[in-house]
PDB file of N, CA and C in Angstrom:
ATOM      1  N   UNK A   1      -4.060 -29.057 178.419  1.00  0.00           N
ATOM      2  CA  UNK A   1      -4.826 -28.045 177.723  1.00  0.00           C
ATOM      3  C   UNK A   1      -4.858 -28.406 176.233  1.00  0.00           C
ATOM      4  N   UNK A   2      -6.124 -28.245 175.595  1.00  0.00           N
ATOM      5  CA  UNK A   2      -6.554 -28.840 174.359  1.00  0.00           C
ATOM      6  C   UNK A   2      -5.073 -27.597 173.611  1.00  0.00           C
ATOM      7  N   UNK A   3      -4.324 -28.025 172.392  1.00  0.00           N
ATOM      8  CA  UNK A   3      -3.764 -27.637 171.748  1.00  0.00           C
ATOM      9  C   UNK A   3      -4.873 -25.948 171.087  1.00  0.00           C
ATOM     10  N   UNK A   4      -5.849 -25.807 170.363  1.00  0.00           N
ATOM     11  CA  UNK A   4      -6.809 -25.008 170.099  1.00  0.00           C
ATOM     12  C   UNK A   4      -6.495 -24.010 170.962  1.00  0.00           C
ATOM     13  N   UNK A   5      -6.784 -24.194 172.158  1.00  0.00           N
ATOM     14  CA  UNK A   5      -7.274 -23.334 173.552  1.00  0.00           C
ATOM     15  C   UNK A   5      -5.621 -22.850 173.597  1.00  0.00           C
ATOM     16  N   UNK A   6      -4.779 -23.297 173.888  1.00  0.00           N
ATOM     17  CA  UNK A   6      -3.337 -23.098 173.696  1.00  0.00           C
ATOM     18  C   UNK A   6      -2.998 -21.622 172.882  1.00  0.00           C
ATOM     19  N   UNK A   7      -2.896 -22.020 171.770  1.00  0.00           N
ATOM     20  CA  UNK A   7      -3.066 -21.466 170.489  1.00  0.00           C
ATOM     21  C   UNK A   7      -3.817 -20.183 170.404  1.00  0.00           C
ATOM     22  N   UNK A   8      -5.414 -20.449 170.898  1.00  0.00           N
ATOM     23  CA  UNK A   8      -6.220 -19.059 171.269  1.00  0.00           C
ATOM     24  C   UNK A   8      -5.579 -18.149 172.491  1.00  0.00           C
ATOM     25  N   UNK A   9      -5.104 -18.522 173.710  1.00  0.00           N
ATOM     26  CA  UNK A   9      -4.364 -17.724 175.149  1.00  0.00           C
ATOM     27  C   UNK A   9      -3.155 -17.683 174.375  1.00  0.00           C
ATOM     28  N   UNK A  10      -2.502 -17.789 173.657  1.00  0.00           N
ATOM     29  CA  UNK A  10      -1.199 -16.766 172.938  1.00  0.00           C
ATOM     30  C   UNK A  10      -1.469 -16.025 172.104  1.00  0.00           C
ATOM     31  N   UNK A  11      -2.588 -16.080 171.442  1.00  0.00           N
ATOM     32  CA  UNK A  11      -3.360 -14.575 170.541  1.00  0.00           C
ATOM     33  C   UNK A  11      -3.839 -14.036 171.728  1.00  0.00           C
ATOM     34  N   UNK A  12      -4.532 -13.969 172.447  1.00  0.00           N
ATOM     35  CA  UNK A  12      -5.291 -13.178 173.547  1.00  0.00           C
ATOM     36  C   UNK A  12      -4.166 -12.428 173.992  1.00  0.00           C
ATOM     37  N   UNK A  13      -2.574 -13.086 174.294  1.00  0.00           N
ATOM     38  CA  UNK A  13      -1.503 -12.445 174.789  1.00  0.00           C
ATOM     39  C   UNK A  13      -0.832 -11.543 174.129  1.00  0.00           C
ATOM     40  N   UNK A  14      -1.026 -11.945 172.813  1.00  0.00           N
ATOM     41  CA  UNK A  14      -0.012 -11.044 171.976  1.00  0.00           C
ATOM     42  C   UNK A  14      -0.835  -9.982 171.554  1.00  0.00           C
ATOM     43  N   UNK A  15      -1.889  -9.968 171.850  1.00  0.00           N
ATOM     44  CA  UNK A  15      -3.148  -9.036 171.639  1.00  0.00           C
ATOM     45  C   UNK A  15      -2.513  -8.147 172.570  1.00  0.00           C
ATOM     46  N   UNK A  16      -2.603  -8.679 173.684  1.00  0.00           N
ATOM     47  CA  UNK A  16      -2.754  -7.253 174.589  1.00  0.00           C
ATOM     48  C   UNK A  16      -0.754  -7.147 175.184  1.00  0.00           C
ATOM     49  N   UNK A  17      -0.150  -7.392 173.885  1.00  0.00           N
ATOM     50  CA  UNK A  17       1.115  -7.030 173.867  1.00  0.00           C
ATOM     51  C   UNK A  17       0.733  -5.855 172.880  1.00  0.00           C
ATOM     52  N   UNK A  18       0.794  -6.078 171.997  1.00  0.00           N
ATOM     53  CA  UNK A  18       0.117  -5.021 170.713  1.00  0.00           C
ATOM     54  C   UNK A  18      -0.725  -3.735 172.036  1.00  0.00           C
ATOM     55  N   UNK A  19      -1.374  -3.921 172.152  1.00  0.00           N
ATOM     56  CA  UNK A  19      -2.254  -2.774 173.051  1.00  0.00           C
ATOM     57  C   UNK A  19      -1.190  -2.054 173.679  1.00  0.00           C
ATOM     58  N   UNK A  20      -0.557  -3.005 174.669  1.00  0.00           N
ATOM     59  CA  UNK A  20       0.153  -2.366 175.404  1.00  0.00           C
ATOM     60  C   UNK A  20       1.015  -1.166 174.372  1.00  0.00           C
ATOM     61  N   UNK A  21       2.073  -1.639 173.409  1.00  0.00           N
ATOM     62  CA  UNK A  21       2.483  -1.413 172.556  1.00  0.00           C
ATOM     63  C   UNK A  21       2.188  -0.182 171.082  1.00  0.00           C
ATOM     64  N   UNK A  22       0.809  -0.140 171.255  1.00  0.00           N
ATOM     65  CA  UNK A  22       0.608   0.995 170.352  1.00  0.00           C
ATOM     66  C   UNK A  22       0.640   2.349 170.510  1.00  0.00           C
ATOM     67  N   UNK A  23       0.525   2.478 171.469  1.00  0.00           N
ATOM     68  CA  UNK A  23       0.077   4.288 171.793  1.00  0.00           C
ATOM     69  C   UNK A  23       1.889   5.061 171.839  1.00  0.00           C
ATOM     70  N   UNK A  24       3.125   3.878 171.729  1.00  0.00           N
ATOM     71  CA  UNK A  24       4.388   3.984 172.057  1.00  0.00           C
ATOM     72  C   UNK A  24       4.762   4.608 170.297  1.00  0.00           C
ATOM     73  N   UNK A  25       5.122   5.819 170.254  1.00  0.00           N
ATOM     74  CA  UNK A  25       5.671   6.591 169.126  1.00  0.00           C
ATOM     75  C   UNK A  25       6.974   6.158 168.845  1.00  0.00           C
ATOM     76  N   UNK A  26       7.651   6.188 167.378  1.00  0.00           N
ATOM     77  CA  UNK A  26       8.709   5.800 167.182  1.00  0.00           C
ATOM     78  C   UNK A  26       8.991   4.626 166.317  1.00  0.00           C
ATOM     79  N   UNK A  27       9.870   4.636 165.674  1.00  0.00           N
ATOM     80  CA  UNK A  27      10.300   3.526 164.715  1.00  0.00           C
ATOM     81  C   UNK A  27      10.306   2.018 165.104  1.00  0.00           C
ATOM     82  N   UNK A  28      11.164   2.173 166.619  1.00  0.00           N
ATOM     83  CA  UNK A  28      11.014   0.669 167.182  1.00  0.00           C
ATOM     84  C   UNK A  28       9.810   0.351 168.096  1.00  0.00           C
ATOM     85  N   UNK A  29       9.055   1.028 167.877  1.00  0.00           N
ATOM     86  CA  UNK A  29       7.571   0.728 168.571  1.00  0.00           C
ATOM     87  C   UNK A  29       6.859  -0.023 167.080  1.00  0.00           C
ATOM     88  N   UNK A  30       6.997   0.705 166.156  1.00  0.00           N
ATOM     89  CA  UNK A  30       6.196   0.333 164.564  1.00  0.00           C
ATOM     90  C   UNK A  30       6.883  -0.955 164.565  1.00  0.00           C
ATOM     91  N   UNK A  31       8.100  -0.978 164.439  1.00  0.00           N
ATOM     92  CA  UNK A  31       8.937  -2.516 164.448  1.00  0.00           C
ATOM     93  C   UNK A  31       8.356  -3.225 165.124  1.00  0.00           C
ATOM     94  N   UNK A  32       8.212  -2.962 166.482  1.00  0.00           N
ATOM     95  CA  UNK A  32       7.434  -4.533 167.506  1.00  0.00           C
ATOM     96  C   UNK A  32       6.108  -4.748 167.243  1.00  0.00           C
ATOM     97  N   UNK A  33       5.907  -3.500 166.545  1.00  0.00           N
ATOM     98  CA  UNK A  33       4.012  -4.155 166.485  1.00  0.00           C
ATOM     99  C   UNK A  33       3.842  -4.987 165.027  1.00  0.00           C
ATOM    100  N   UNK A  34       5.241  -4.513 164.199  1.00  0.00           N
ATOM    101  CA  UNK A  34       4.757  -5.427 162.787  1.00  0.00           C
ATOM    102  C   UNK A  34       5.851  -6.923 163.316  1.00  0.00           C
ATOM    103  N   UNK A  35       6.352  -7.185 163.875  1.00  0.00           N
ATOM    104  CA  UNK A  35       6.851  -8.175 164.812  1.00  0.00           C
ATOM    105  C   UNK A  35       6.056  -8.907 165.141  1.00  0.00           C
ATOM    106  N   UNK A  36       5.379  -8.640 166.210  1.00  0.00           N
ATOM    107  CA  UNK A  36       3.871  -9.087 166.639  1.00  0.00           C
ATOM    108  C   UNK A  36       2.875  -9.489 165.910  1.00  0.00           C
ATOM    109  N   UNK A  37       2.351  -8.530 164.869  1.00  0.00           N
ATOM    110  CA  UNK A  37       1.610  -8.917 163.731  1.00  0.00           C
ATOM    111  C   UNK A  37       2.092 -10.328 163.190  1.00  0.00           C
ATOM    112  N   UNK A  38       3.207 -10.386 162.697  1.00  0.00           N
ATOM    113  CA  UNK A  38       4.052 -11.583 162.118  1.00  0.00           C
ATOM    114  C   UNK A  38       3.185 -12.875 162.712  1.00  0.00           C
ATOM    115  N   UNK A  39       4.094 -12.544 163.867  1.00  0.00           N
ATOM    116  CA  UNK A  39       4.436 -13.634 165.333  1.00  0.00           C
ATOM    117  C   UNK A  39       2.842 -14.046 165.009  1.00  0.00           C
ATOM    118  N   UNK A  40       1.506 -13.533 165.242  1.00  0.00           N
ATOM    119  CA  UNK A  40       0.171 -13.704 164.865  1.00  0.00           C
ATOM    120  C   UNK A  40      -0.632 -14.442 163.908  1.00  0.00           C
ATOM    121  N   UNK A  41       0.357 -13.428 162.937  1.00  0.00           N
ATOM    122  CA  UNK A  41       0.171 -14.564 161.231  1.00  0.00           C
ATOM    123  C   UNK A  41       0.606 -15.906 161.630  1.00  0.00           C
ATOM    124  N   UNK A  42       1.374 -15.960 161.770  1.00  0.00           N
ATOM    125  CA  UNK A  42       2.006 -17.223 161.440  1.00  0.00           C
ATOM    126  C   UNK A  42       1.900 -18.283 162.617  1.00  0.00           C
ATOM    127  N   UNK A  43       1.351 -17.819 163.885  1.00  0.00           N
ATOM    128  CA  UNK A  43       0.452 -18.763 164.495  1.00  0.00           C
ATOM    129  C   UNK A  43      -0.550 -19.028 164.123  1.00  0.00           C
ATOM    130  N   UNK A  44      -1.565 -17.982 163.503  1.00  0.00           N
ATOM    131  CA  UNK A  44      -2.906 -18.341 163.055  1.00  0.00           C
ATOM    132  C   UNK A  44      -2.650 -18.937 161.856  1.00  0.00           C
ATOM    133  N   UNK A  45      -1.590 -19.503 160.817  1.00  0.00           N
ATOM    134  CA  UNK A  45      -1.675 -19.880 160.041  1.00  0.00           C
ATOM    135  C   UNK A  45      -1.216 -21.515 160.408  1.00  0.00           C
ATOM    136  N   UNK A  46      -0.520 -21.453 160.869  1.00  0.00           N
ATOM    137  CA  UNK A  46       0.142 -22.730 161.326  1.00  0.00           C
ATOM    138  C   UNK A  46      -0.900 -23.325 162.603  1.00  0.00           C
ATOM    139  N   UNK A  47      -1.647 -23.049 163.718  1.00  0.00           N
ATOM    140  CA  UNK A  47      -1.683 -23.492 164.220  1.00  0.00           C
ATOM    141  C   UNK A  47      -3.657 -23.960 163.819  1.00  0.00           C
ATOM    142  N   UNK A  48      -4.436 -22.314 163.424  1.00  0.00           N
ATOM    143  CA  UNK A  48      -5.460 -22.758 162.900  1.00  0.00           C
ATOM    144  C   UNK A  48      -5.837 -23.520 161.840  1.00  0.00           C
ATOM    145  N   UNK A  49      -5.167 -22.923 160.634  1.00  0.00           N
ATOM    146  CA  UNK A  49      -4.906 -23.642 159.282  1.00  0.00           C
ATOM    147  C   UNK A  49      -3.945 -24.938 159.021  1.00  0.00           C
ATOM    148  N   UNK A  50      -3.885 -25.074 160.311  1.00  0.00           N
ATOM    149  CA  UNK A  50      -2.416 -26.500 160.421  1.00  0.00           C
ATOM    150  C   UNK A  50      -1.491 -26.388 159.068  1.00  0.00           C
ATOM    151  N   UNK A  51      -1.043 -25.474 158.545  1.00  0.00           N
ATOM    152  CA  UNK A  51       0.175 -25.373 157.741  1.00  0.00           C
ATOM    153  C   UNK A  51       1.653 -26.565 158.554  1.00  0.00           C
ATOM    154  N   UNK A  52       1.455 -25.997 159.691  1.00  0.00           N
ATOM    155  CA  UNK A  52       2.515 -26.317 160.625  1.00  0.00           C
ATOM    156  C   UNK A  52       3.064 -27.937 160.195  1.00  0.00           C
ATOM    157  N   UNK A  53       1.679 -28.453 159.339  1.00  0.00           N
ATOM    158  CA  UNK A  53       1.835 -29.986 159.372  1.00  0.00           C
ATOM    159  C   UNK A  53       2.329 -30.388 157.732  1.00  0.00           C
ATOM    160  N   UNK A  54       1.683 -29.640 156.851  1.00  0.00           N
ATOM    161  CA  UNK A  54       2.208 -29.417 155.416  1.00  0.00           C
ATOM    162  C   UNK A  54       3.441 -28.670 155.307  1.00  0.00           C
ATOM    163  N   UNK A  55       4.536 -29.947 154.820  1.00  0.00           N
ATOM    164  CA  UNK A  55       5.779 -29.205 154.421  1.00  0.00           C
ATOM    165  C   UNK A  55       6.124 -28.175 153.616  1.00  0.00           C
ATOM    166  N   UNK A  56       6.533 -27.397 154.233  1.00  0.00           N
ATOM    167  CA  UNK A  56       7.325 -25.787 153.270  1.00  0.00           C
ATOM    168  C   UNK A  56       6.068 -24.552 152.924  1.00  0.00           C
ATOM    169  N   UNK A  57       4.671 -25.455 153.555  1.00  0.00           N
ATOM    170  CA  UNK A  57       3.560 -24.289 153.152  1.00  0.00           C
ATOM    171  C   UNK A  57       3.553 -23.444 154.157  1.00  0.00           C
ATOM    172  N   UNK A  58       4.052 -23.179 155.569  1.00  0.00           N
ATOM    173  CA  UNK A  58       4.084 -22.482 156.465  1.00  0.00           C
ATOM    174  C   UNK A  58       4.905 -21.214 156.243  1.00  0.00           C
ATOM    175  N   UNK A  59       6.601 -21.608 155.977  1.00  0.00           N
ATOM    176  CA  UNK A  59       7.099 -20.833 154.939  1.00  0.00           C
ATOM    177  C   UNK A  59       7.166 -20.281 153.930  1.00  0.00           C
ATOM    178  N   UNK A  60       6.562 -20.900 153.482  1.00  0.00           N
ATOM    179  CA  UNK A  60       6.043 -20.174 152.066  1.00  0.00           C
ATOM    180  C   UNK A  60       4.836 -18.661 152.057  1.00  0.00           C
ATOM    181  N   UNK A  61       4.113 -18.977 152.896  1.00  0.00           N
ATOM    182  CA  UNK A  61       3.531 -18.178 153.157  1.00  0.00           C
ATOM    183  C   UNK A  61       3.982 -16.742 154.860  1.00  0.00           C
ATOM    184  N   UNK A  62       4.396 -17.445 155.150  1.00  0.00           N
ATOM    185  CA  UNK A  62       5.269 -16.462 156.010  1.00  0.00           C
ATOM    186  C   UNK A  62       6.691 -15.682 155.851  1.00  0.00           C
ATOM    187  N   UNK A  63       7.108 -16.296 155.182  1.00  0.00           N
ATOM    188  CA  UNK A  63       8.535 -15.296 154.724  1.00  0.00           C
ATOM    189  C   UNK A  63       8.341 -14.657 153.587  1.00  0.00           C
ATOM    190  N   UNK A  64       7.128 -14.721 152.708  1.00  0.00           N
ATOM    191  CA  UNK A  64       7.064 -13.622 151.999  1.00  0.00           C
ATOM    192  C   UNK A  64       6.089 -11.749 152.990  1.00  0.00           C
ATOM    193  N   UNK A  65       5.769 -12.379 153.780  1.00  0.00           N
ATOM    194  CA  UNK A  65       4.802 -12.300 154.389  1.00  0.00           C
ATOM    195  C   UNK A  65       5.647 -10.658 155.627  1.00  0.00           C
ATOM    196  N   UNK A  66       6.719 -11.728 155.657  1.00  0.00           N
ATOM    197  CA  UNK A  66       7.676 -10.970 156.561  1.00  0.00           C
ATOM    198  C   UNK A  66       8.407 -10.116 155.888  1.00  0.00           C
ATOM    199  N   UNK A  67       9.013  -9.910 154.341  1.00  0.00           N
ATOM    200  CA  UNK A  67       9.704  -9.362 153.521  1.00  0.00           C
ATOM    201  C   UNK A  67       8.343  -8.437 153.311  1.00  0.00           C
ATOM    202  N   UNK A  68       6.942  -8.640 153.299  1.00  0.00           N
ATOM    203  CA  UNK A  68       6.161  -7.568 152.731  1.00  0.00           C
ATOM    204  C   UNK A  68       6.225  -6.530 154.562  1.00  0.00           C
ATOM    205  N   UNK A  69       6.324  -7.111 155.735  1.00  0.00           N
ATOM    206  CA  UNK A  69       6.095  -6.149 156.407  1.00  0.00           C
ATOM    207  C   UNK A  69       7.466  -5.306 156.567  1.00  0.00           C
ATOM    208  N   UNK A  70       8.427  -5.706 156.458  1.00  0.00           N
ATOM    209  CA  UNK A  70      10.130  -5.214 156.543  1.00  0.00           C
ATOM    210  C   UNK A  70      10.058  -4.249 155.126  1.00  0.00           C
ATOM    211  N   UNK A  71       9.224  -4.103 154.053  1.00  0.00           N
ATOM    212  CA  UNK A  71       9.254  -3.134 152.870  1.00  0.00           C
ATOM    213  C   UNK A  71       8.240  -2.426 153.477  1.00  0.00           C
ATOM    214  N   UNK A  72       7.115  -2.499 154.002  1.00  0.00           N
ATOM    215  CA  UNK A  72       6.351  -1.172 155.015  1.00  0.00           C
ATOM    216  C   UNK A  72       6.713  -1.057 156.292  1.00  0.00           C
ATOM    217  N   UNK A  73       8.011  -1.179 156.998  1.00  0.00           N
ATOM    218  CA  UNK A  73       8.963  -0.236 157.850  1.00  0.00           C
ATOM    219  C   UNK A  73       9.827   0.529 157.217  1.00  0.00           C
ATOM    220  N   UNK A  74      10.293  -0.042 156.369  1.00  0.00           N
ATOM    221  CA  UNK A  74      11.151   0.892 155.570  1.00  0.00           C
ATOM    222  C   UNK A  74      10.659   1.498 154.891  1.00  0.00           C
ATOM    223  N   UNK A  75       9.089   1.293 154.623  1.00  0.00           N
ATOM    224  CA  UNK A  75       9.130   3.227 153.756  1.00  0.00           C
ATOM    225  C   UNK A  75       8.254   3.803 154.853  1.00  0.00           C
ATOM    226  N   UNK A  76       8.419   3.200 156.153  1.00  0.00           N
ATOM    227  CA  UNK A  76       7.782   4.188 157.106  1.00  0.00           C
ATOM    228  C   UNK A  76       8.649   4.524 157.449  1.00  0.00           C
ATOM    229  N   UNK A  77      10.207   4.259 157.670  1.00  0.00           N
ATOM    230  CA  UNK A  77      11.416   4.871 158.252  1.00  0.00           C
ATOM    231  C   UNK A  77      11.838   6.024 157.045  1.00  0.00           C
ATOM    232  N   UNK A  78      11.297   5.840 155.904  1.00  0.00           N
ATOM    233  CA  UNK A  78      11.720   6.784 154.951  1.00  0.00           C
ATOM    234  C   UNK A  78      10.753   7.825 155.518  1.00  0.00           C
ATOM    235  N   UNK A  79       9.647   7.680 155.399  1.00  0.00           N
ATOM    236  CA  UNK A  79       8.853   8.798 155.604  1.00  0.00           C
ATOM    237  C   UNK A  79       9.024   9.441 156.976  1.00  0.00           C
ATOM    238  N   UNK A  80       9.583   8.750 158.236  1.00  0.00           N
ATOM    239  CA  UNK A  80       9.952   9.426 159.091  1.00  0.00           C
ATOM    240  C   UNK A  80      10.828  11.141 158.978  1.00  0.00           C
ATOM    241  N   UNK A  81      11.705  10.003 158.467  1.00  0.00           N
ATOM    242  CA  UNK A  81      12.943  10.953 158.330  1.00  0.00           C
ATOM    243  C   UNK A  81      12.981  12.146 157.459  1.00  0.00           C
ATOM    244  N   UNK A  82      12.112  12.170 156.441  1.00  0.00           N
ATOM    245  CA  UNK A  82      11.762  13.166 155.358  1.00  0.00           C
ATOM    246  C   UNK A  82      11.669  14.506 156.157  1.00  0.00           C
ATOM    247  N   UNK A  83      12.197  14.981 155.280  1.00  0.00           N
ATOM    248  CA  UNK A  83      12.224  16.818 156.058  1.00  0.00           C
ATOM    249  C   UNK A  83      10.669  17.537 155.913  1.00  0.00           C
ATOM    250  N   UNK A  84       9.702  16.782 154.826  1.00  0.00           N
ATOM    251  CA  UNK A  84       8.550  17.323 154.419  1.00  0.00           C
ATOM    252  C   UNK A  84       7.876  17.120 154.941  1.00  0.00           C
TER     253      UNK A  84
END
């Protein structure tokens, strides 16, 4: 199987992981879907944009990437918990 086509049937999958996954209320439901999201980025970056092949640009752009979605769980876990 052409690498491309590969690459496209694990977005198609994680797609309809996400689906499955959204309508599920709760903190660790928000967690797996910005999980997923990630997991997404950073195939479509690496595998469309071939980062995967340029050293440290894959990371570079994904671990900030991951620190920005881990600061919008946590102020969605703040706002959970708020009495207001």
């Amino acid at each position: 199987m052409n690498p491309l086509t590969r690459i496209w049937a694990l977005l198609i999958a994680l797609i309809a992981v996400t689906v499955l996954l959204a309508p599920v209320p709760g903190l660790a439901a928000m967690a797996g879907l910005l999980v997923l999201a990630w997991i997404k980025a950073r195939t479509i970056l690496g595998g469309f944009l071939h980062l995967r092949g340029a050293p440290g640009w894959l990371g570079a752009v994904t671990v900030p990437l991951g620190l920005w979605m881990v600061a919008i769980w946590g102020l969605a876990a703040l706002a959970f918990s708020s009495p207001f």
